[in-house]
PDB file of N, CA and C in Angstrom:
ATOM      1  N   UNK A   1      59.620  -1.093 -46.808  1.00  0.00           N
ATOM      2  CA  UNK A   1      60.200  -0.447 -45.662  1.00  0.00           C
ATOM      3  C   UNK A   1      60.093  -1.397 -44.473  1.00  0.00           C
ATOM      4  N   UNK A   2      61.058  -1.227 -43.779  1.00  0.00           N
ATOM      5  CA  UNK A   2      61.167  -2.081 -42.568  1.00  0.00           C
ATOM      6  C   UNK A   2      60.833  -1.182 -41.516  1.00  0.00           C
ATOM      7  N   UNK A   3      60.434  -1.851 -40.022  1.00  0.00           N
ATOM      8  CA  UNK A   3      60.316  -1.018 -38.812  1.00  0.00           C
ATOM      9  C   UNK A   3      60.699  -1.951 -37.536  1.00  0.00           C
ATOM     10  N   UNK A   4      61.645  -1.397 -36.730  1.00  0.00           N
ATOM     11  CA  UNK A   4      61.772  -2.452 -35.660  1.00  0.00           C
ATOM     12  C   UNK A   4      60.482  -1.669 -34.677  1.00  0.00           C
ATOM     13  N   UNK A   5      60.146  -2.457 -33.865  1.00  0.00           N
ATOM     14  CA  UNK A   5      58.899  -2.513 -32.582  1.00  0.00           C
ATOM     15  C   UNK A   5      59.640  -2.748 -31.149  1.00  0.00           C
ATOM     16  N   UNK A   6      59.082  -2.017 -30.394  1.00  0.00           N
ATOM     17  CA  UNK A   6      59.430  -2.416 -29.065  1.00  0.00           C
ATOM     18  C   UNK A   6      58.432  -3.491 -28.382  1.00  0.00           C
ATOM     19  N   UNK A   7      58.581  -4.384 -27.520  1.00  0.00           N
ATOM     20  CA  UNK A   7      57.602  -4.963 -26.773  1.00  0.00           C
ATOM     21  C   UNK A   7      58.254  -5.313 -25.306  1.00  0.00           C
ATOM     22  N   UNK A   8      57.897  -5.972 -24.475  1.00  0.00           N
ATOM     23  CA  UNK A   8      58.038  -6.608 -23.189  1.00  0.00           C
ATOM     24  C   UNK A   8      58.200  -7.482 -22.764  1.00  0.00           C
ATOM     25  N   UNK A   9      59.872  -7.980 -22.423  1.00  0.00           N
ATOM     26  CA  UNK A   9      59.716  -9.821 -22.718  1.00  0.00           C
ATOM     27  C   UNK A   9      58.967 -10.170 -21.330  1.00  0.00           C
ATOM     28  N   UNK A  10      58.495 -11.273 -21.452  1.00  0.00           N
ATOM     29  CA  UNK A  10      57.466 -12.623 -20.921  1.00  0.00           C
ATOM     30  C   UNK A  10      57.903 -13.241 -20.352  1.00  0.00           C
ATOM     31  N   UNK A  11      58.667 -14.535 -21.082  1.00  0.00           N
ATOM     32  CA  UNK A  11      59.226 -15.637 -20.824  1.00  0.00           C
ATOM     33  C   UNK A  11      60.714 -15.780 -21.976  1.00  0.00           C
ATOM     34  N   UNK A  12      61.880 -16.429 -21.206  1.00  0.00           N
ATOM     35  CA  UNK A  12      62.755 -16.435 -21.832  1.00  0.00           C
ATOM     36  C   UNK A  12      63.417 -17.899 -21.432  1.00  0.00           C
ATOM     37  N   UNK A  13      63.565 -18.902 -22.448  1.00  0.00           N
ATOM     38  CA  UNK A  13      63.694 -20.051 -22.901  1.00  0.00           C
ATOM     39  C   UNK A  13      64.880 -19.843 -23.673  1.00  0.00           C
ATOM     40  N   UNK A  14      66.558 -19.625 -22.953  1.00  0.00           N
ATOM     41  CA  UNK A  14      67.566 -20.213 -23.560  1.00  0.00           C
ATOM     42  C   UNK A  14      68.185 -18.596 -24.623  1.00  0.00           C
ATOM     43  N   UNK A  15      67.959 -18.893 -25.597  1.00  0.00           N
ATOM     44  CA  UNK A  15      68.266 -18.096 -26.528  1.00  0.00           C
ATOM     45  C   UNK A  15      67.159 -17.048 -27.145  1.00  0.00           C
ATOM     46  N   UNK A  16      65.776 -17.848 -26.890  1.00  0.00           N
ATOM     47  CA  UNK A  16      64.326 -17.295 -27.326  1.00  0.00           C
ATOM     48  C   UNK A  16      63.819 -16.809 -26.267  1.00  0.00           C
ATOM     49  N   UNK A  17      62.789 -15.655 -26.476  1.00  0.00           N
ATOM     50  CA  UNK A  17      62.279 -15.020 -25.665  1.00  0.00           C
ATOM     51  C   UNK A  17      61.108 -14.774 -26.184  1.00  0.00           C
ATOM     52  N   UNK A  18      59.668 -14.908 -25.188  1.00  0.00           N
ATOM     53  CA  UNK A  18      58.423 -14.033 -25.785  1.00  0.00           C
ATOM     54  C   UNK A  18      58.162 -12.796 -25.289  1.00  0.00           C
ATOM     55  N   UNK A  19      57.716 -12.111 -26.543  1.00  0.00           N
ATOM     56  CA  UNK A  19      57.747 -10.934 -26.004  1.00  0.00           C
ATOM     57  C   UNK A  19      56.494 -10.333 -26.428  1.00  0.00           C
ATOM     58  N   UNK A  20      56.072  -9.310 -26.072  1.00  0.00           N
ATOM     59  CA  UNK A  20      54.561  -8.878 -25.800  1.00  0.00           C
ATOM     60  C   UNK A  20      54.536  -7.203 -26.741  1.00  0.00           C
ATOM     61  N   UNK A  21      54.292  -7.357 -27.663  1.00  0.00           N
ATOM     62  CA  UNK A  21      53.716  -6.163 -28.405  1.00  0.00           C
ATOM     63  C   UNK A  21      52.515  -5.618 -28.500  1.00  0.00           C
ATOM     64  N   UNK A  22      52.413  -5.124 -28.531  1.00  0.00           N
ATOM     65  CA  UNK A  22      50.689  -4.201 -27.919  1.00  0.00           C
ATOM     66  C   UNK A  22      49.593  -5.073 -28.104  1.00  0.00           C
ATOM     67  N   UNK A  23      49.900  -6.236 -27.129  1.00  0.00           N
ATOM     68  CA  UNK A  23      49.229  -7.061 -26.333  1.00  0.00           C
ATOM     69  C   UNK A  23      49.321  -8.288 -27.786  1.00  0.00           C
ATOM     70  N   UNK A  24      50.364  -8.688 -28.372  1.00  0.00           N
ATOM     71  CA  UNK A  24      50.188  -9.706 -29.395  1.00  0.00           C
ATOM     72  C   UNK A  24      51.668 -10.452 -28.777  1.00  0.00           C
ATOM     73  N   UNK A  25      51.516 -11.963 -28.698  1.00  0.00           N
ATOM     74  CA  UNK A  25      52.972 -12.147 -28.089  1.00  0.00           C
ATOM     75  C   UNK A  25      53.552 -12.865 -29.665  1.00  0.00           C
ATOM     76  N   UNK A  26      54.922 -12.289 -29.499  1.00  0.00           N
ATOM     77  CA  UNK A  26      55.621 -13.318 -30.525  1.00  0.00           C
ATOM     78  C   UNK A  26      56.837 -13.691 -29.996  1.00  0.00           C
ATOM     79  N   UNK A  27      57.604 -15.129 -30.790  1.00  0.00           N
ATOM     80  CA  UNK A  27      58.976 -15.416 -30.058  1.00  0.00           C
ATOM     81  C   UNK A  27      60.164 -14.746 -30.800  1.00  0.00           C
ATOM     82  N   UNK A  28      61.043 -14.019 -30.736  1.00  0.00           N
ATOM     83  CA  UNK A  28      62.243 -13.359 -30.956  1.00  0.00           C
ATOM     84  C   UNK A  28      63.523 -14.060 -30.232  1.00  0.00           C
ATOM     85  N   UNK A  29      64.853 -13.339 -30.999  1.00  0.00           N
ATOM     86  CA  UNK A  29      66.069 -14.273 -30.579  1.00  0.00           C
ATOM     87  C   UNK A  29      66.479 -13.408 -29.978  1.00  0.00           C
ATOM     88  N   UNK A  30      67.279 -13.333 -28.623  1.00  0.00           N
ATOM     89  CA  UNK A  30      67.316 -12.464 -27.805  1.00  0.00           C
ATOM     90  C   UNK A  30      69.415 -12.521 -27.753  1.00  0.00           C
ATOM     91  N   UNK A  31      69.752 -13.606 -28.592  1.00  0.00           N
ATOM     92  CA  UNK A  31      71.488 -13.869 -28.628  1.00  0.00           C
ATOM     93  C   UNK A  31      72.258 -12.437 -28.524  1.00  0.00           C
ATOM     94  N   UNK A  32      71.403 -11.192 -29.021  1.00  0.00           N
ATOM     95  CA  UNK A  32      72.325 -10.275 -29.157  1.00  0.00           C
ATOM     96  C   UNK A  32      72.377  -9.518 -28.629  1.00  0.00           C
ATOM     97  N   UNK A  33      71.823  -9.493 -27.470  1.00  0.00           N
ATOM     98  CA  UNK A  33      71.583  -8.835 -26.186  1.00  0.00           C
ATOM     99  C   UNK A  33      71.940  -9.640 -24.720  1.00  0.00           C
ATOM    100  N   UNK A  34      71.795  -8.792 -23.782  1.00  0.00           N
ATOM    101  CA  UNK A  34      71.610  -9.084 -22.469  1.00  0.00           C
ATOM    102  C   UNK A  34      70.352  -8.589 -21.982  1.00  0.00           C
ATOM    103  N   UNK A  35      69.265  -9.444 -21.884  1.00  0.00           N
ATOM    104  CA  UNK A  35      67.953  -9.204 -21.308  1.00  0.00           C
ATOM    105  C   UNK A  35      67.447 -10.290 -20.688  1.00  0.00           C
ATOM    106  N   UNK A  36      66.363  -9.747 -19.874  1.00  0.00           N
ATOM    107  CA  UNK A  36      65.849 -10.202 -18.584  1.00  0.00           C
ATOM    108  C   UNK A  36      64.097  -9.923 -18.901  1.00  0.00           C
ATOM    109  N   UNK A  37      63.514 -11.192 -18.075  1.00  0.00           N
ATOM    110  CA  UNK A  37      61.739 -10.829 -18.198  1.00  0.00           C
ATOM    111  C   UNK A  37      61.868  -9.382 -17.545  1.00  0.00           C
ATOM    112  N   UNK A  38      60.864  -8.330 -18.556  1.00  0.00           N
ATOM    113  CA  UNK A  38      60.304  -7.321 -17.881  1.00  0.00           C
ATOM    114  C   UNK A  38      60.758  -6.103 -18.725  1.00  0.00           C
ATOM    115  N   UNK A  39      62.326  -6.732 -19.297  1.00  0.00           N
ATOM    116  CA  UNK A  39      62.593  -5.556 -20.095  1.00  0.00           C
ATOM    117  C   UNK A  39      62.426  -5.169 -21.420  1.00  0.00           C
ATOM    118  N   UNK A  40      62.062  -4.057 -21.475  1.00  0.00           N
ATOM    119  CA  UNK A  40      61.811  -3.679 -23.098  1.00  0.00           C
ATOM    120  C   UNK A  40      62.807  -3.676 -23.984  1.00  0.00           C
ATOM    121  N   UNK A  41      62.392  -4.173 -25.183  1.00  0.00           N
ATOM    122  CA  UNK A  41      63.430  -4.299 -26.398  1.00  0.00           C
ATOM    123  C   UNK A  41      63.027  -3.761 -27.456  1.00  0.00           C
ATOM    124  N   UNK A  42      63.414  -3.856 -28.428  1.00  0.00           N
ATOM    125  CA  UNK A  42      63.639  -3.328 -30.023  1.00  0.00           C
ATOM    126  C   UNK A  42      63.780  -4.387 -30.861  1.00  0.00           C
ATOM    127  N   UNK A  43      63.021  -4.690 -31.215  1.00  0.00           N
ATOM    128  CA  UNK A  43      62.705  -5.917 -32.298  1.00  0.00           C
ATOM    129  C   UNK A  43      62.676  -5.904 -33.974  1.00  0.00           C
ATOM    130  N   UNK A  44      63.268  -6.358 -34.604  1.00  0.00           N
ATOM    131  CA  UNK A  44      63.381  -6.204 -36.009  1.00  0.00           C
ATOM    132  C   UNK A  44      64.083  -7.490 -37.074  1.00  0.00           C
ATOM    133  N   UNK A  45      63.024  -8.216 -37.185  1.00  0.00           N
ATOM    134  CA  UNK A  45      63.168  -9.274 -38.261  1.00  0.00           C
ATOM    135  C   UNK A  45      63.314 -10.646 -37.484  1.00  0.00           C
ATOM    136  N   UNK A  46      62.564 -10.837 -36.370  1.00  0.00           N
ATOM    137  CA  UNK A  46      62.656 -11.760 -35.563  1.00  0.00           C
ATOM    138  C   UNK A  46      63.575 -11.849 -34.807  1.00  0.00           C
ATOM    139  N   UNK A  47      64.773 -10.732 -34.218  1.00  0.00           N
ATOM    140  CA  UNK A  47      66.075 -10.657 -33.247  1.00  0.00           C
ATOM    141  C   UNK A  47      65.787  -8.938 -32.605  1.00  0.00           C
ATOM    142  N   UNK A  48      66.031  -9.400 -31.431  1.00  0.00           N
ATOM    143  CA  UNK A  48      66.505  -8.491 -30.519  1.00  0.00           C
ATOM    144  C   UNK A  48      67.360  -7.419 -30.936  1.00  0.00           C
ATOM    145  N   UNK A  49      67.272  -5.985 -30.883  1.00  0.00           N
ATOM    146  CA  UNK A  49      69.130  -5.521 -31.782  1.00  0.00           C
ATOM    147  C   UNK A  49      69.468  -4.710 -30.060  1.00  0.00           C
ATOM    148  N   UNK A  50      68.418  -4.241 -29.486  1.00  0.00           N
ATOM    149  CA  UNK A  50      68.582  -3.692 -28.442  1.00  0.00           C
ATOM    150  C   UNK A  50      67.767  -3.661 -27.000  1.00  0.00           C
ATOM    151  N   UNK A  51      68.231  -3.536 -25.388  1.00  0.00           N
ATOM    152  CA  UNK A  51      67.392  -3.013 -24.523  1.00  0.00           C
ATOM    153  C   UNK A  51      66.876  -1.641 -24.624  1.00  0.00           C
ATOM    154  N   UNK A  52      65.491  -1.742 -24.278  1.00  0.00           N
ATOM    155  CA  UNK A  52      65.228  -0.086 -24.304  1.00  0.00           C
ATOM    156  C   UNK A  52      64.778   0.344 -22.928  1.00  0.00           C
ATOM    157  N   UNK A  53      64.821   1.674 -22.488  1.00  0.00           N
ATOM    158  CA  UNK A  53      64.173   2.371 -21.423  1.00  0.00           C
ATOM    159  C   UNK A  53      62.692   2.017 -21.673  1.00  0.00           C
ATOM    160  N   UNK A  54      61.720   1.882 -20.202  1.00  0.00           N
ATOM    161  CA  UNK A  54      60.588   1.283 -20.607  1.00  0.00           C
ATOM    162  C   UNK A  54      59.944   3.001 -21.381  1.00  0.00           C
ATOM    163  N   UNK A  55      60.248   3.722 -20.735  1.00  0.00           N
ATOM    164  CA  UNK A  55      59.781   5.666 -21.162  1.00  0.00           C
ATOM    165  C   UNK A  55      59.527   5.171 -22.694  1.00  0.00           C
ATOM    166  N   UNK A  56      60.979   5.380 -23.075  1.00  0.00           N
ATOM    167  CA  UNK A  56      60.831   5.263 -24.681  1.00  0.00           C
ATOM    168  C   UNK A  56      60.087   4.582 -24.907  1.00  0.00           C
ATOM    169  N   UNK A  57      59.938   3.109 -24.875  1.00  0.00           N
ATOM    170  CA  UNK A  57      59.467   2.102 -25.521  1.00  0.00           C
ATOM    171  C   UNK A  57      58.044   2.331 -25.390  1.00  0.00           C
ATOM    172  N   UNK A  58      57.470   2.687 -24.327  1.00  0.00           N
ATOM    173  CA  UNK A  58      56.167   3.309 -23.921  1.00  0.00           C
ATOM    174  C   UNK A  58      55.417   4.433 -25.013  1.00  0.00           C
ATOM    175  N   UNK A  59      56.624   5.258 -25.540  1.00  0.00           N
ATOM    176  CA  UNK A  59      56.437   6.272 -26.378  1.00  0.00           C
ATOM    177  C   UNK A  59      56.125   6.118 -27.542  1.00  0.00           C
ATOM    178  N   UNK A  60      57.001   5.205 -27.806  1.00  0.00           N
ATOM    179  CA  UNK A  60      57.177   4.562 -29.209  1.00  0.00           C
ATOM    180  C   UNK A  60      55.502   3.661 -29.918  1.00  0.00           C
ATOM    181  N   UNK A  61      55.371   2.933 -28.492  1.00  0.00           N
ATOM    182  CA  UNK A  61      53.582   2.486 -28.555  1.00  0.00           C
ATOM    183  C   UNK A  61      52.699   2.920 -28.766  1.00  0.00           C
ATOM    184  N   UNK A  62      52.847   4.214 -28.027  1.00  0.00           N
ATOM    185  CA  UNK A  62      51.978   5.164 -28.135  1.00  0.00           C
ATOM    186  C   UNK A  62      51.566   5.822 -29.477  1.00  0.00           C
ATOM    187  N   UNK A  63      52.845   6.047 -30.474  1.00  0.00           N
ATOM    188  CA  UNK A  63      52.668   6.692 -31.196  1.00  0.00           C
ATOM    189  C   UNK A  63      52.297   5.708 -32.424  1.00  0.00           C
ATOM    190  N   UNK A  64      52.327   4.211 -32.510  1.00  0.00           N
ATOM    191  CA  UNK A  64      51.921   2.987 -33.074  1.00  0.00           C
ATOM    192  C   UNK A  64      50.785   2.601 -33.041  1.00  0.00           C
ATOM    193  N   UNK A  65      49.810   3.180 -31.378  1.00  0.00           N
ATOM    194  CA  UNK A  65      48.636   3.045 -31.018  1.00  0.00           C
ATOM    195  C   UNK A  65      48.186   4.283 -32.020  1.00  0.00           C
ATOM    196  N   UNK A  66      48.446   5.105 -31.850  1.00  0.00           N
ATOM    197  CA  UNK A  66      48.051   6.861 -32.302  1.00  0.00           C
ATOM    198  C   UNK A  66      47.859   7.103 -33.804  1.00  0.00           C
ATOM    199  N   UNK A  67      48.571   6.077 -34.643  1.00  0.00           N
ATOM    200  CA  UNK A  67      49.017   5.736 -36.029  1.00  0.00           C
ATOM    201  C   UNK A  67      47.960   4.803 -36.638  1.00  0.00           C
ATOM    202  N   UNK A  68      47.855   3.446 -35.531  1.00  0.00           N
ATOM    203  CA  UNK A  68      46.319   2.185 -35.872  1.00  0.00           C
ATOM    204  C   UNK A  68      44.980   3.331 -35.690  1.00  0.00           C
ATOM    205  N   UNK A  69      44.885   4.622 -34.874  1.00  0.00           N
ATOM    206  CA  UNK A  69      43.421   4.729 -34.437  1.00  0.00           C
ATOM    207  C   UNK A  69      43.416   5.779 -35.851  1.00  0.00           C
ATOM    208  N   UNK A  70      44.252   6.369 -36.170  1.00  0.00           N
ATOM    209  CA  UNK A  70      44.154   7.364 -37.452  1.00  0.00           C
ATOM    210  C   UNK A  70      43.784   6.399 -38.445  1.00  0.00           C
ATOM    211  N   UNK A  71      44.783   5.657 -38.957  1.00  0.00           N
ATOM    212  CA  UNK A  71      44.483   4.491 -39.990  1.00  0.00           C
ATOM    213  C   UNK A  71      42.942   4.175 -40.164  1.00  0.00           C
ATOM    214  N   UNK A  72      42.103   3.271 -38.798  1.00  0.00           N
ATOM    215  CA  UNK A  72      40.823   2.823 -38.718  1.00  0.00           C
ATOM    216  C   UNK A  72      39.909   4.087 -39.388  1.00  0.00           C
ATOM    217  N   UNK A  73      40.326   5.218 -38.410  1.00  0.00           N
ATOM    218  CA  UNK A  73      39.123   6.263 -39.072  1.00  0.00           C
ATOM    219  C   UNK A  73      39.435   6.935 -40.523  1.00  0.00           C
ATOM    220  N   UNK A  74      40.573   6.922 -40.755  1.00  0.00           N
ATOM    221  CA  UNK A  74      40.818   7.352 -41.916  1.00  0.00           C
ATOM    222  C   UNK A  74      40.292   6.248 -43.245  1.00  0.00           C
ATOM    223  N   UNK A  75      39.912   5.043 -42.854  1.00  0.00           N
ATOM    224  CA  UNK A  75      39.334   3.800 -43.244  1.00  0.00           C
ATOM    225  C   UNK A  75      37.797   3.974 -42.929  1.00  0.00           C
ATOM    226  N   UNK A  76      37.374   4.259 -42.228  1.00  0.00           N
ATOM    227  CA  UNK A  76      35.860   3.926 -41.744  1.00  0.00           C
ATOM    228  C   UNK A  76      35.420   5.261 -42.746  1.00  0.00           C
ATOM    229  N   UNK A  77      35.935   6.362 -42.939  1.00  0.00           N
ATOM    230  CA  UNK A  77      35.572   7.702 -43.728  1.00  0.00           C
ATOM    231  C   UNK A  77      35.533   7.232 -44.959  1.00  0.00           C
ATOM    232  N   UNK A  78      36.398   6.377 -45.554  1.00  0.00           N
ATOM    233  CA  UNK A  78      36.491   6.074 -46.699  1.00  0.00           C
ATOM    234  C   UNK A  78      35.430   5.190 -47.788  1.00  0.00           C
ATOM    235  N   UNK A  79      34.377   4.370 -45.993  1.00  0.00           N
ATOM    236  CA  UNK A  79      33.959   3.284 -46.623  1.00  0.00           C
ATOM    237  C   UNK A  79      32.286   4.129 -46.555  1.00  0.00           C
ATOM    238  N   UNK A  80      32.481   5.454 -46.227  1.00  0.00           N
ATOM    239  CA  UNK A  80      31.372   6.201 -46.508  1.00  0.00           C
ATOM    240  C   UNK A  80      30.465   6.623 -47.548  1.00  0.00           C
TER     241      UNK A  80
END
């Protein structure tokens, strides 16, 4: 299964952009969009597919953050 991610671009160099996922930066191709440092995107397979509202994209983290802290404890119970 695949999942695109939202993050926060950084710095944007031409065609490449870094962008900031819950606090991990990676470089993505930004060709298929129109974006600017600051704005949130939608990331999936190393390209840009879309801008997002920062709300959503905020939401979307949240529920990625909400998903890693279940995972850990649902892991730490296990190693009981």
């Amino acid at each position: 299964m695949c999942v695109a991610v939202p993050g926060r671009i950084t710095e944007i160099n031409g065609d490449l952009a870094k962008v900031n996922i819950m606090n991990n930066t990676t470089e993505v191709n930004i060709k298929l969009v129109s974006a600017k440092i600051g704005d949130y995107v939608l990331i999936h397979a190393g390209c840009v597919l879309e801008v997002m509202k920062k709300d959503v994209a905020e939401e979307i983290l949240c529920m990625f953050q909400e998903l890693e802290e279940d995972t850990n404890e649902d892991s730490s119970a296990s190693e009981r």
